[in-house]
C-alpha atoms as a PDB file:
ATOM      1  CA  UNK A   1      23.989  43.436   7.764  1.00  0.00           C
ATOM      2  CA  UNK A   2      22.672  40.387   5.546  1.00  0.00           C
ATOM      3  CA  UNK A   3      19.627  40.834   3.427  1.00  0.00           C
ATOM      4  CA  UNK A   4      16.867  38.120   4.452  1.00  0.00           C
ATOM      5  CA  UNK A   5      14.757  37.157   1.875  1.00  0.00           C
ATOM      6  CA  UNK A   6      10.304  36.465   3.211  1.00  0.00           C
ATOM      7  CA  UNK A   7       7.979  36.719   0.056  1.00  0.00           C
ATOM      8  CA  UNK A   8       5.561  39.680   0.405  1.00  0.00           C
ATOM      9  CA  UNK A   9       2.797  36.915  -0.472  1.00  0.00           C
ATOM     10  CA  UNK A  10       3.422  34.919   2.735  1.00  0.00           C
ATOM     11  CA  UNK A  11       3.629  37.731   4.777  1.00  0.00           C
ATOM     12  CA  UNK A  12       0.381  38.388   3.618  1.00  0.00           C
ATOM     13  CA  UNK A  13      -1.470  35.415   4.039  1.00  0.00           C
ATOM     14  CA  UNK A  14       0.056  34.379   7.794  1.00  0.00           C
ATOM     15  CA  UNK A  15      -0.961  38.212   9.082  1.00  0.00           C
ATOM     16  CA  UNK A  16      -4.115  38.092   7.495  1.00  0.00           C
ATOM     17  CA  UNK A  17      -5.770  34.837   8.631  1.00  0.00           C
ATOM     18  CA  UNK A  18      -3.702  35.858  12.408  1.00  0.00           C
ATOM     19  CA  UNK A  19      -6.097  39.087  12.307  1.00  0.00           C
ATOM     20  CA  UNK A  20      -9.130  37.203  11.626  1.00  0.00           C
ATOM     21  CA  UNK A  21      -8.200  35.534  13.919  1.00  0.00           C
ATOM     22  CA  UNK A  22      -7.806  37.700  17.009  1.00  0.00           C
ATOM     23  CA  UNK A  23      -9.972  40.019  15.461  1.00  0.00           C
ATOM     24  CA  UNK A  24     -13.053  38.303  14.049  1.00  0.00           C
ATOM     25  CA  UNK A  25     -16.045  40.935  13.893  1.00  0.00           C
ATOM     26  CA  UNK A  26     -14.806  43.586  15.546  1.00  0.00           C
ATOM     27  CA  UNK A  27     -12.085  44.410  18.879  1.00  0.00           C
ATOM     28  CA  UNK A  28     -15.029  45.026  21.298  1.00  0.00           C
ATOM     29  CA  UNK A  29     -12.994  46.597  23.973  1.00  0.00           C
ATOM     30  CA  UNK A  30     -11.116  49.161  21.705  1.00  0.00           C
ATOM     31  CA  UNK A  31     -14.072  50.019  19.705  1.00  0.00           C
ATOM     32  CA  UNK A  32     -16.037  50.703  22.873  1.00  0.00           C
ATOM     33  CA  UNK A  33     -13.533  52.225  24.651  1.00  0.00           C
ATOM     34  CA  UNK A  34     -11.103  54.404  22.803  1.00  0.00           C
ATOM     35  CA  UNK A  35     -12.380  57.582  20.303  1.00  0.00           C
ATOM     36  CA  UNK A  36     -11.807  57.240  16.888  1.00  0.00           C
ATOM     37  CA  UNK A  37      -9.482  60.448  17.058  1.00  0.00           C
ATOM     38  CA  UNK A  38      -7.306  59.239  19.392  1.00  0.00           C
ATOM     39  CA  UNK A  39      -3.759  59.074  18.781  1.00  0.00           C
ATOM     40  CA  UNK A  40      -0.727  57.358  20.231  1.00  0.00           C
ATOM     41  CA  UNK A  41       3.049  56.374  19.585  1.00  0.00           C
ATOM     42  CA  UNK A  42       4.758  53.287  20.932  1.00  0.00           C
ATOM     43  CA  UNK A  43       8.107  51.611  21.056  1.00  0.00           C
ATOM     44  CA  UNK A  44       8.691  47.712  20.421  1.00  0.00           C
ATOM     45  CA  UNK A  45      11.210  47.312  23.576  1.00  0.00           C
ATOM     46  CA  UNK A  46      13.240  44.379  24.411  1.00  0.00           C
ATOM     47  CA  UNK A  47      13.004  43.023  28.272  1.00  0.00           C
ATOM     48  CA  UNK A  48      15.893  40.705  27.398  1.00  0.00           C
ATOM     49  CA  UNK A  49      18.612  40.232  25.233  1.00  0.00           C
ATOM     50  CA  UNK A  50      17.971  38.942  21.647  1.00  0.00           C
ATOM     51  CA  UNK A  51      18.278  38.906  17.606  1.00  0.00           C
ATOM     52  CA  UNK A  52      15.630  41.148  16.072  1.00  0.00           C
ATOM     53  CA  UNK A  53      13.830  38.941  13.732  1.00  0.00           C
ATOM     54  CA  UNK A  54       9.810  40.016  11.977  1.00  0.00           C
ATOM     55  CA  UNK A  55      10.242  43.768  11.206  1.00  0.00           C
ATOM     56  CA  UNK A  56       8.237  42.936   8.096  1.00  0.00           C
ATOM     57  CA  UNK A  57       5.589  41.338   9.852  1.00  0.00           C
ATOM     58  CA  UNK A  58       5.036  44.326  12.090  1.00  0.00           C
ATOM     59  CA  UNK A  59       4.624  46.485   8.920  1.00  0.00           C
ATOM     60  CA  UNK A  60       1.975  44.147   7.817  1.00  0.00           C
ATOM     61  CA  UNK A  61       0.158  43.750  10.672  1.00  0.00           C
ATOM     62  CA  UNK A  62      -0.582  47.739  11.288  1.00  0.00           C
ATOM     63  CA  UNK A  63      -0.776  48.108   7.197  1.00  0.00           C
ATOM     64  CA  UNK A  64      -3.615  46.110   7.511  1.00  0.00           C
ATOM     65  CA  UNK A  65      -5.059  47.497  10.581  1.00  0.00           C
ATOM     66  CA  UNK A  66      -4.978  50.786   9.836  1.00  0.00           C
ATOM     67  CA  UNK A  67      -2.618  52.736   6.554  1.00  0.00           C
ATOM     68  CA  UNK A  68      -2.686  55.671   8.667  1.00  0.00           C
ATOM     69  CA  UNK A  69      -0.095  53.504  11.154  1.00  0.00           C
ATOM     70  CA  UNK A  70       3.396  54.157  10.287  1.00  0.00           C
ATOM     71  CA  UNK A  71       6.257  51.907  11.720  1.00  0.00           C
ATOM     72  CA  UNK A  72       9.806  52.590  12.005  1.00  0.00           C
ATOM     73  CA  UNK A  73      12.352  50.513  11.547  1.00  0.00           C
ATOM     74  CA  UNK A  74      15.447  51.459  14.461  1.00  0.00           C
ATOM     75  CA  UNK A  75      17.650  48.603  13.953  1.00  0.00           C
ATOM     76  CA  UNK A  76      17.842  46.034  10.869  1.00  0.00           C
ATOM     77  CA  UNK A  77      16.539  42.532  10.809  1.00  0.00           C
ATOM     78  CA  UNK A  78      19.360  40.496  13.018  1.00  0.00           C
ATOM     79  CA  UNK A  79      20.294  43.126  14.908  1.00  0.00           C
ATOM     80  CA  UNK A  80      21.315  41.856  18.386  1.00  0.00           C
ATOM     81  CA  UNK A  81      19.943  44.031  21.124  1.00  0.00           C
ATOM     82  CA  UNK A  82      19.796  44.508  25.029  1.00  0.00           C
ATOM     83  CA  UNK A  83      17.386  44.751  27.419  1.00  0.00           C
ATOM     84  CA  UNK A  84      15.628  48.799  27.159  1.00  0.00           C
ATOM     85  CA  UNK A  85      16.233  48.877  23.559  1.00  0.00           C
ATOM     86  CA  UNK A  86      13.618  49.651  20.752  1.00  0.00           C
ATOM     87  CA  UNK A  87      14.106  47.523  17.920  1.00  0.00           C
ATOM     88  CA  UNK A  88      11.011  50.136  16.061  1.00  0.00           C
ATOM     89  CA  UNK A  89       8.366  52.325  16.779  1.00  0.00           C
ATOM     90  CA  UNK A  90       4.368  52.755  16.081  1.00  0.00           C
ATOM     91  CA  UNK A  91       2.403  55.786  15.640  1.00  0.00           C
ATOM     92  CA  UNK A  92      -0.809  56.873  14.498  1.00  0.00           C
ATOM     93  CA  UNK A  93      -4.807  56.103  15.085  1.00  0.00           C
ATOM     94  CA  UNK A  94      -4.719  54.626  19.030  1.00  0.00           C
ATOM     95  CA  UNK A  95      -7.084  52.161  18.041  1.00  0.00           C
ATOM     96  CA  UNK A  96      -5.183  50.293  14.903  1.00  0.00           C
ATOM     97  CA  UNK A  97      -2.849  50.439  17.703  1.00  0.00           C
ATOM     98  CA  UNK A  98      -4.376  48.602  19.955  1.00  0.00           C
ATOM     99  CA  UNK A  99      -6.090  46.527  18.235  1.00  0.00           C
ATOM    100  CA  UNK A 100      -2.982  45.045  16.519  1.00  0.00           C
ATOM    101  CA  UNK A 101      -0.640  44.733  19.110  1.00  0.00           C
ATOM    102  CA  UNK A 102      -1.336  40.971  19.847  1.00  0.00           C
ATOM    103  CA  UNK A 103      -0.663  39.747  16.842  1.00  0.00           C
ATOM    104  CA  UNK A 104       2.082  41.877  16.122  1.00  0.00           C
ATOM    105  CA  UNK A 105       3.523  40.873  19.112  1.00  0.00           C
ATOM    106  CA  UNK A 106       2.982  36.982  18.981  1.00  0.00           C
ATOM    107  CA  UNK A 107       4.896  37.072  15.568  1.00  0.00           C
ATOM    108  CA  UNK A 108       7.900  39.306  16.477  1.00  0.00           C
ATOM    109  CA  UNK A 109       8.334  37.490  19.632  1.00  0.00           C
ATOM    110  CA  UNK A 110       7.687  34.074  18.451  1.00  0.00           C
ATOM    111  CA  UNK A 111      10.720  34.862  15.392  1.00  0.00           C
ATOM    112  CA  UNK A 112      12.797  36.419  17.430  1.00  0.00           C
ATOM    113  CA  UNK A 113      12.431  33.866  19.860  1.00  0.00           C
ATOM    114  CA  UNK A 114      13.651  31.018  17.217  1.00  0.00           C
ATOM    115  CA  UNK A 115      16.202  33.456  15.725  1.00  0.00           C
ATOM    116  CA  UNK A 116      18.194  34.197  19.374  1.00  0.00           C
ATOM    117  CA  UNK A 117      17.973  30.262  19.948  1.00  0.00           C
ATOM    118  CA  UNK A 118      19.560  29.478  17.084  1.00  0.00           C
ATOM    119  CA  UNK A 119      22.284  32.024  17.476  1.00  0.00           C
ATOM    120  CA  UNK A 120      23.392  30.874  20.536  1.00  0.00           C
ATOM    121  CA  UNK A 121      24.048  27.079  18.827  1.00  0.00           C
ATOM    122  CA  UNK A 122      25.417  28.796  15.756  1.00  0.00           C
ATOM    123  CA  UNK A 123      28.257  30.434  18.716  1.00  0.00           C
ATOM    124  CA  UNK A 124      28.367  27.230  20.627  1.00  0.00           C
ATOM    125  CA  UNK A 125      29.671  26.083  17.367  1.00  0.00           C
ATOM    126  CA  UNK A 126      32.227  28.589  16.194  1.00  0.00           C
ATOM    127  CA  UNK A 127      35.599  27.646  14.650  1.00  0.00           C
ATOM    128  CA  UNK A 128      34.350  23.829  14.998  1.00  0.00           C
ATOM    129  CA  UNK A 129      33.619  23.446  10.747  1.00  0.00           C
ATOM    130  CA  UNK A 130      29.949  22.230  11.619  1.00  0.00           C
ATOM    131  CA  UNK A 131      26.398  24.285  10.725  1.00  0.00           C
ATOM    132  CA  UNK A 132      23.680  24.206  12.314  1.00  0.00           C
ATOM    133  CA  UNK A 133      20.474  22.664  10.436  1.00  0.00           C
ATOM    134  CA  UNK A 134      16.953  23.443  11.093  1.00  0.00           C
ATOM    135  CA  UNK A 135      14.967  20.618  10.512  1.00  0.00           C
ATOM    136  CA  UNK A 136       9.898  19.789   9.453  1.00  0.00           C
ATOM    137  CA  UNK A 137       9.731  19.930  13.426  1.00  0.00           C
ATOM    138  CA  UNK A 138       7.730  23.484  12.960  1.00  0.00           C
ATOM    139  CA  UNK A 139       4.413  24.771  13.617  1.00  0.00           C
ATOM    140  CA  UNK A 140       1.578  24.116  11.172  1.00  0.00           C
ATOM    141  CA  UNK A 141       1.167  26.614   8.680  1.00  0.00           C
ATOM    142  CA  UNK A 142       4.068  28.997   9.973  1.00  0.00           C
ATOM    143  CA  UNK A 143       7.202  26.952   8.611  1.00  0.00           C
ATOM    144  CA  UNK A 144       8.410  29.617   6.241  1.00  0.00           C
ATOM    145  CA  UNK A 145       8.122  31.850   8.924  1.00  0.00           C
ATOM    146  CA  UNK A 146      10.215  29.979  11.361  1.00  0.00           C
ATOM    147  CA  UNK A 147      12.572  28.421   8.998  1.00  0.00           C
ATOM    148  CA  UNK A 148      13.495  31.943   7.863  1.00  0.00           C
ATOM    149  CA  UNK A 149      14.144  33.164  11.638  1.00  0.00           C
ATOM    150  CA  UNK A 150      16.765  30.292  11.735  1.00  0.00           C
ATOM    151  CA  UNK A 151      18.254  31.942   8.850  1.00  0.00           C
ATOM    152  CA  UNK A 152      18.104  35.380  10.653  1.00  0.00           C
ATOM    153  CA  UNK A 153      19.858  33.619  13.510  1.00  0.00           C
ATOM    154  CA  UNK A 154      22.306  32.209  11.285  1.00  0.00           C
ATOM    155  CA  UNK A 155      21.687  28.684  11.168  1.00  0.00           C
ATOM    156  CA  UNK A 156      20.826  27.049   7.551  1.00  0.00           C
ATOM    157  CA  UNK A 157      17.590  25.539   6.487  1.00  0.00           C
ATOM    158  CA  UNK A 158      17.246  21.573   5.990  1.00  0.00           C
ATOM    159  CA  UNK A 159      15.013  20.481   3.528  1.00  0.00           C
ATOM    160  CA  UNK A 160      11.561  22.701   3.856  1.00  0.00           C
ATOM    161  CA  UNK A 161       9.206  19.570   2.713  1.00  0.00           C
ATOM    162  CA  UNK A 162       8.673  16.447   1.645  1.00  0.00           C
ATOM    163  CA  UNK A 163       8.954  17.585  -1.798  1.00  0.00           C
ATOM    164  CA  UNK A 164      12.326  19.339  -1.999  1.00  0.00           C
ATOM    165  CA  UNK A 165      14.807  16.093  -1.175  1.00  0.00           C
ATOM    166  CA  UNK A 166      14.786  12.453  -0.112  1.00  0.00           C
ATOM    167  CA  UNK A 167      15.125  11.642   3.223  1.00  0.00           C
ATOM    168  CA  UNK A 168      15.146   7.456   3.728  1.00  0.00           C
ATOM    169  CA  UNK A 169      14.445   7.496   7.735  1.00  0.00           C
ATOM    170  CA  UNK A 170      13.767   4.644   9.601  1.00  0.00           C
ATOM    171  CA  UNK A 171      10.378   3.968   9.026  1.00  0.00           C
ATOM    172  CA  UNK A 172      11.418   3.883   5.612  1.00  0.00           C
ATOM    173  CA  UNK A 173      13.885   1.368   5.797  1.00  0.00           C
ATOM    174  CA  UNK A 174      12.079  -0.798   8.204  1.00  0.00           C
ATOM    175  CA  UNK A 175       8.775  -1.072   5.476  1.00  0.00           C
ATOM    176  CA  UNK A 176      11.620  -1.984   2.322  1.00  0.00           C
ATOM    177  CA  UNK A 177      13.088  -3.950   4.545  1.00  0.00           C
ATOM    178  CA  UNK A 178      10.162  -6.504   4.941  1.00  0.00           C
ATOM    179  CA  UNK A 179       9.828  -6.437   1.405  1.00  0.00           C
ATOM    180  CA  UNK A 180      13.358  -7.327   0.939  1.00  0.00           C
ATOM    181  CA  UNK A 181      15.003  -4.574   0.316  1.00  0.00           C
ATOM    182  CA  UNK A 182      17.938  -3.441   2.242  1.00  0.00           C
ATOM    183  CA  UNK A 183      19.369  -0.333   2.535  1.00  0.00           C
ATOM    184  CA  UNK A 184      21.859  -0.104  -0.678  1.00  0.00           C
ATOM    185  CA  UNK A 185      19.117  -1.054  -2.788  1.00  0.00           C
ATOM    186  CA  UNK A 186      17.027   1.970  -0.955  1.00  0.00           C
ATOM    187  CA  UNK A 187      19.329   4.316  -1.778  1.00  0.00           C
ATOM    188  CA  UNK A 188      19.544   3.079  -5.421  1.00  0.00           C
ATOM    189  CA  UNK A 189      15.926   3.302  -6.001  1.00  0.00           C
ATOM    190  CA  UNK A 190      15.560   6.672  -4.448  1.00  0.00           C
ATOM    191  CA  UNK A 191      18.489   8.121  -6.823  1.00  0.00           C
ATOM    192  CA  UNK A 192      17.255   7.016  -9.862  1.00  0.00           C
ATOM    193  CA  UNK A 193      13.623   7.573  -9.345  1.00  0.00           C
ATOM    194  CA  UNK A 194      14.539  11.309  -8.505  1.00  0.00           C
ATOM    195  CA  UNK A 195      17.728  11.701 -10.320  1.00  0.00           C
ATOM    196  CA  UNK A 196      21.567  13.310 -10.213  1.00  0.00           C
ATOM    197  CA  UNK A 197      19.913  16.606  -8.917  1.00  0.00           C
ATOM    198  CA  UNK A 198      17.945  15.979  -5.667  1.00  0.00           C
ATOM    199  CA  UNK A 199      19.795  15.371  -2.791  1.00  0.00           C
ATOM    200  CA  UNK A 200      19.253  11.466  -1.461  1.00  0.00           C
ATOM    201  CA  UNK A 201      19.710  11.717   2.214  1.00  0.00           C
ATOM    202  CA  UNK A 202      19.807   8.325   4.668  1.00  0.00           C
ATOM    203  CA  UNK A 203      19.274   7.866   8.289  1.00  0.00           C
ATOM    204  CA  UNK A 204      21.990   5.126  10.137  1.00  0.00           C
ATOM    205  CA  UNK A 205      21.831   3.773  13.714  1.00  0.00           C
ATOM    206  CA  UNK A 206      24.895   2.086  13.118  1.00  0.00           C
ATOM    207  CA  UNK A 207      28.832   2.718  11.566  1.00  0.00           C
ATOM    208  CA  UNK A 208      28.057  -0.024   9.557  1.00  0.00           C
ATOM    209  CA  UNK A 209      25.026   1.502   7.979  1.00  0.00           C
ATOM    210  CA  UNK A 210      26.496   4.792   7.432  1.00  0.00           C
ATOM    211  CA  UNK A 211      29.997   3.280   5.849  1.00  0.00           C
ATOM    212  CA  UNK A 212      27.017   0.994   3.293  1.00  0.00           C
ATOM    213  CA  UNK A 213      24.726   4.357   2.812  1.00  0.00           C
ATOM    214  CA  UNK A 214      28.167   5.876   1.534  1.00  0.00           C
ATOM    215  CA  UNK A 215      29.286   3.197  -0.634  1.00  0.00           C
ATOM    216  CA  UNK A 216      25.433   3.283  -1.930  1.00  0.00           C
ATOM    217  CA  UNK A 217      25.696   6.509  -3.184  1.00  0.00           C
ATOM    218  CA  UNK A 218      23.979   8.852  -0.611  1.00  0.00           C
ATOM    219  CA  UNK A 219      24.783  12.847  -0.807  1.00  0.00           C
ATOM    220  CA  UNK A 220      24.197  12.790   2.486  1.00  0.00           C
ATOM    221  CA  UNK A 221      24.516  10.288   6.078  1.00  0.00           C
ATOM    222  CA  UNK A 222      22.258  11.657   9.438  1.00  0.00           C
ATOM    223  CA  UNK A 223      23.703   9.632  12.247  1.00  0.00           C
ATOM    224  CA  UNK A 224      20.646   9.308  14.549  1.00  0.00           C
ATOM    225  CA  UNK A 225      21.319   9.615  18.216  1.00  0.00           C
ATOM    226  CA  UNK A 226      25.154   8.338  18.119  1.00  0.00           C
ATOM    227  CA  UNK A 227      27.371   9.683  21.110  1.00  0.00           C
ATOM    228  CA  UNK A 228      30.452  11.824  20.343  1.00  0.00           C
ATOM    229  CA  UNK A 229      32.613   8.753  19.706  1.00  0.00           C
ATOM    230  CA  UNK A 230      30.618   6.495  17.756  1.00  0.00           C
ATOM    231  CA  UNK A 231      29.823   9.603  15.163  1.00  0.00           C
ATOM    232  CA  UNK A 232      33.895  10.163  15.334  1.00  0.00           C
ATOM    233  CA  UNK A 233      33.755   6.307  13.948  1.00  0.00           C
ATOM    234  CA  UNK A 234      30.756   6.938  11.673  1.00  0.00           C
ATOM    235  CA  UNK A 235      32.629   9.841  10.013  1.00  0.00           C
ATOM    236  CA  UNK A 236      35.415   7.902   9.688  1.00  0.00           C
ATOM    237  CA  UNK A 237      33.700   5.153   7.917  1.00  0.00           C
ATOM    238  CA  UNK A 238      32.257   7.525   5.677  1.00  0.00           C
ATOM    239  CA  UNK A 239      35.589   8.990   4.708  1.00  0.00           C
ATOM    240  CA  UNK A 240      34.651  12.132   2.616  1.00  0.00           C
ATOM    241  CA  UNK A 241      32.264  10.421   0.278  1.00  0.00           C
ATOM    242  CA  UNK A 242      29.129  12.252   1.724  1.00  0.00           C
ATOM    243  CA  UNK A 243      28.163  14.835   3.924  1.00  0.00           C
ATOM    244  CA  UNK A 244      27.188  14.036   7.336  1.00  0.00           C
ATOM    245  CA  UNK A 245      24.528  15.263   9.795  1.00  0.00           C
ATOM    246  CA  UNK A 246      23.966  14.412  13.518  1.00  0.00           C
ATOM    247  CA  UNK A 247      20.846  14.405  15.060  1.00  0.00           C
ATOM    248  CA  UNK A 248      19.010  13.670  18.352  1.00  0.00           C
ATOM    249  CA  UNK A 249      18.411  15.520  20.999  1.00  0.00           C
ATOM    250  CA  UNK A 250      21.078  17.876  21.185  1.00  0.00           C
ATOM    251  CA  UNK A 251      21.116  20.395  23.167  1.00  0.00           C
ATOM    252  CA  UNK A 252      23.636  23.425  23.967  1.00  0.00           C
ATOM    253  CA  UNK A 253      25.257  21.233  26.380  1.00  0.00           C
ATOM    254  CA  UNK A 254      26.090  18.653  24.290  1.00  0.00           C
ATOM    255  CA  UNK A 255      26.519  20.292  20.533  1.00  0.00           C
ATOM    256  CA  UNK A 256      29.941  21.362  20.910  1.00  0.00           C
ATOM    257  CA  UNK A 257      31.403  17.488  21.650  1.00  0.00           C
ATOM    258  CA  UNK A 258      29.200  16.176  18.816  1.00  0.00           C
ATOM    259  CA  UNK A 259      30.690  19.139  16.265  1.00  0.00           C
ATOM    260  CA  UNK A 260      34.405  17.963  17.383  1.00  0.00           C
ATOM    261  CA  UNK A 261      33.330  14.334  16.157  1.00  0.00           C
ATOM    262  CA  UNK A 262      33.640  15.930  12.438  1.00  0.00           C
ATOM    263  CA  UNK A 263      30.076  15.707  11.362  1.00  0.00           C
ATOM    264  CA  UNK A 264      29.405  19.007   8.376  1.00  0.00           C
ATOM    265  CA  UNK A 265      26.091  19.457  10.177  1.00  0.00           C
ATOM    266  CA  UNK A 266      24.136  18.858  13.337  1.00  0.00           C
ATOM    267  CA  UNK A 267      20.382  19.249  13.138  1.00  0.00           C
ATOM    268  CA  UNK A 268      18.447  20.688  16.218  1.00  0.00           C
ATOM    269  CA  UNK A 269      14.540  20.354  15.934  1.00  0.00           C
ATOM    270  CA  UNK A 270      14.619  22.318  19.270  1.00  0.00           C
ATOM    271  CA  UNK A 271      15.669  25.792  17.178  1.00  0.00           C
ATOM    272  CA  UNK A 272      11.500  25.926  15.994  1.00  0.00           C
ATOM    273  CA  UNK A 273       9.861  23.507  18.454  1.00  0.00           C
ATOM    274  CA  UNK A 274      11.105  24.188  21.797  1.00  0.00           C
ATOM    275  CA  UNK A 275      12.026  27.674  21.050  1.00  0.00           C
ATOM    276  CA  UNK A 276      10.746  30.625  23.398  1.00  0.00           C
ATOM    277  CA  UNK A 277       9.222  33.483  22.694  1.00  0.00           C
ATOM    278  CA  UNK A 278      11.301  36.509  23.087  1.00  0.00           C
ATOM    279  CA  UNK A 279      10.007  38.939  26.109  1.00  0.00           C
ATOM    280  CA  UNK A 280       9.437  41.941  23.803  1.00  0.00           C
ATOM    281  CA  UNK A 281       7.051  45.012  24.755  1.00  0.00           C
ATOM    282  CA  UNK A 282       5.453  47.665  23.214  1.00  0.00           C
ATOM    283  CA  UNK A 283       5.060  50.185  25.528  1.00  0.00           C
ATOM    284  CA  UNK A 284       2.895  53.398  25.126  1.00  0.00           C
ATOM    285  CA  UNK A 285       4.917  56.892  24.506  1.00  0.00           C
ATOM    286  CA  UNK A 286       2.666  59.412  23.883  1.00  0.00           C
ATOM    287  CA  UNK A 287      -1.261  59.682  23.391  1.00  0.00           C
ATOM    288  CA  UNK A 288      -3.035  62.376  22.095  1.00  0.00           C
END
């Protein structure tokens, strides 16, 4: 099983503003409800098939509930499992239970969610030579979160800002172009304001602009919204001297006739925005 690296300082700081959250001054009904002695143990059950992605954030979550919570781990992170089976197990003060289920929940179903979506392109595209890309289309202030479930599911992260690469997209090239600059001379600025090191990625309608974007210099050529044949052309233009990525609504249906086009890489903003949560439980197994 692959190690999957999360810092321990976002972990932190996404479970702790989710339980002030949910929990603000106090869980009323818990508190009111349920004695302080009570104990309980519970089971994190799948109701349908899936990759197990967030074990660490269900440690943090009842770490910060309640210490006296212990959680136990029954299958690694990535695990695939079926419907009835406990991916990990909760026991201790019935209250920290309860009172951190929610959140515990919305984050392991929410990764898990992103992780099985992304394995099913990742097997839509075996033995085709083409990886799956993740791409900024991610929820605000949980990107590391969800970009790392596409690594759980075994697709590959894009770029994870506007910081880390150059990415000339259309808007982009439509403002230098009123100012008279056309796309070569993009691409030329960008490389050497940022230099040999950072990636300089460009986006293309067109086989002509991908064929100029190569001859320009770019590392790398997204082919926006081309059908299967025109990105066979576009690859062919390009002819080895960059790496190529479709993109544009793809969708399971579609992937595999846009991998056989040649492209290295087909981006799918679907894998963190359109992704479901996973149907996951945690169901009650002894109180006490």
């Amino acid at each position: 099983m692959h190690n999957f690296d999360l810092p321990t300082d976002l972990i932190r700081d996404v479970v702790t503003q989710a339980l002030r959250e949910d929990i603000g001054t106090g869980d009323l009904t818990t508190l009111a409800a349920v004695p302080a002695d009570a104990q309980a143990a519970a089971r994190f059950v799948f109701r349908e098939p899936g990759i197990v992605c967030g074990l660490p954030l269900l440690n943090a979550v009842f770490a910060a509930v309640d210490p006296a919570l212990t959680v136990t781990h029954h299958v690694a992170e990535g695990a695939q499992l079926e419907p009835g089976q406990a991916a990990a197990s909760l026991a201790g003060p019935a209250r920290g239970l309860l009172t951190g289920e929610r959140v515990a929940l919305n984050l392991f179903q929410r990764l898990s969610g992103i992780a099985t979506l992304t394995a099913r392109y990742v097997a839509a595209l075996h033995g085709s030579g083409a990886r799956i890309l993740d791409t900024r289309k991610t929820t605000p202030g949980l990107r590391a979160l969800e970009k790392y479930a596409v690594r759980v599911g075994g697709g590959i992260n894009h770029r994870f800002g506007l910081y880390d690469g150059v990415m000339l997209k259309d808007n982009h090239l439509a403002i230098l172009a009123a100012q008279g600059v056309d796309l070569a001379a993009a691409v030329a600025r960008a490389r050497a304001a940022v230099g040999p090191m950072v990636r300089v990625e460009v986006e293309v309608e067109t086989v002509a602009q991908a064929a100029a974007a190569a001859a320009a210099g770019a590392d790398m050529i997204l082919l926006d919204n081309m059908p299967p044949e025109q990105l066979r052309a576009a690859v062919a233009a390009v002819a080895g001297r960059a790496r190529t990525e479709a993109s544009g609504g793809i969708t399971l249906q579609s992937i595999r006739a846009v991998a056989e086009s040649g492209v290295d890489f087909i981006s799918v903003g679907a894998l963190t925005h359109s992704a479901r949560a996973l149907d996951i439980g945690l169901d009650i197994t002894e109180t006490g």
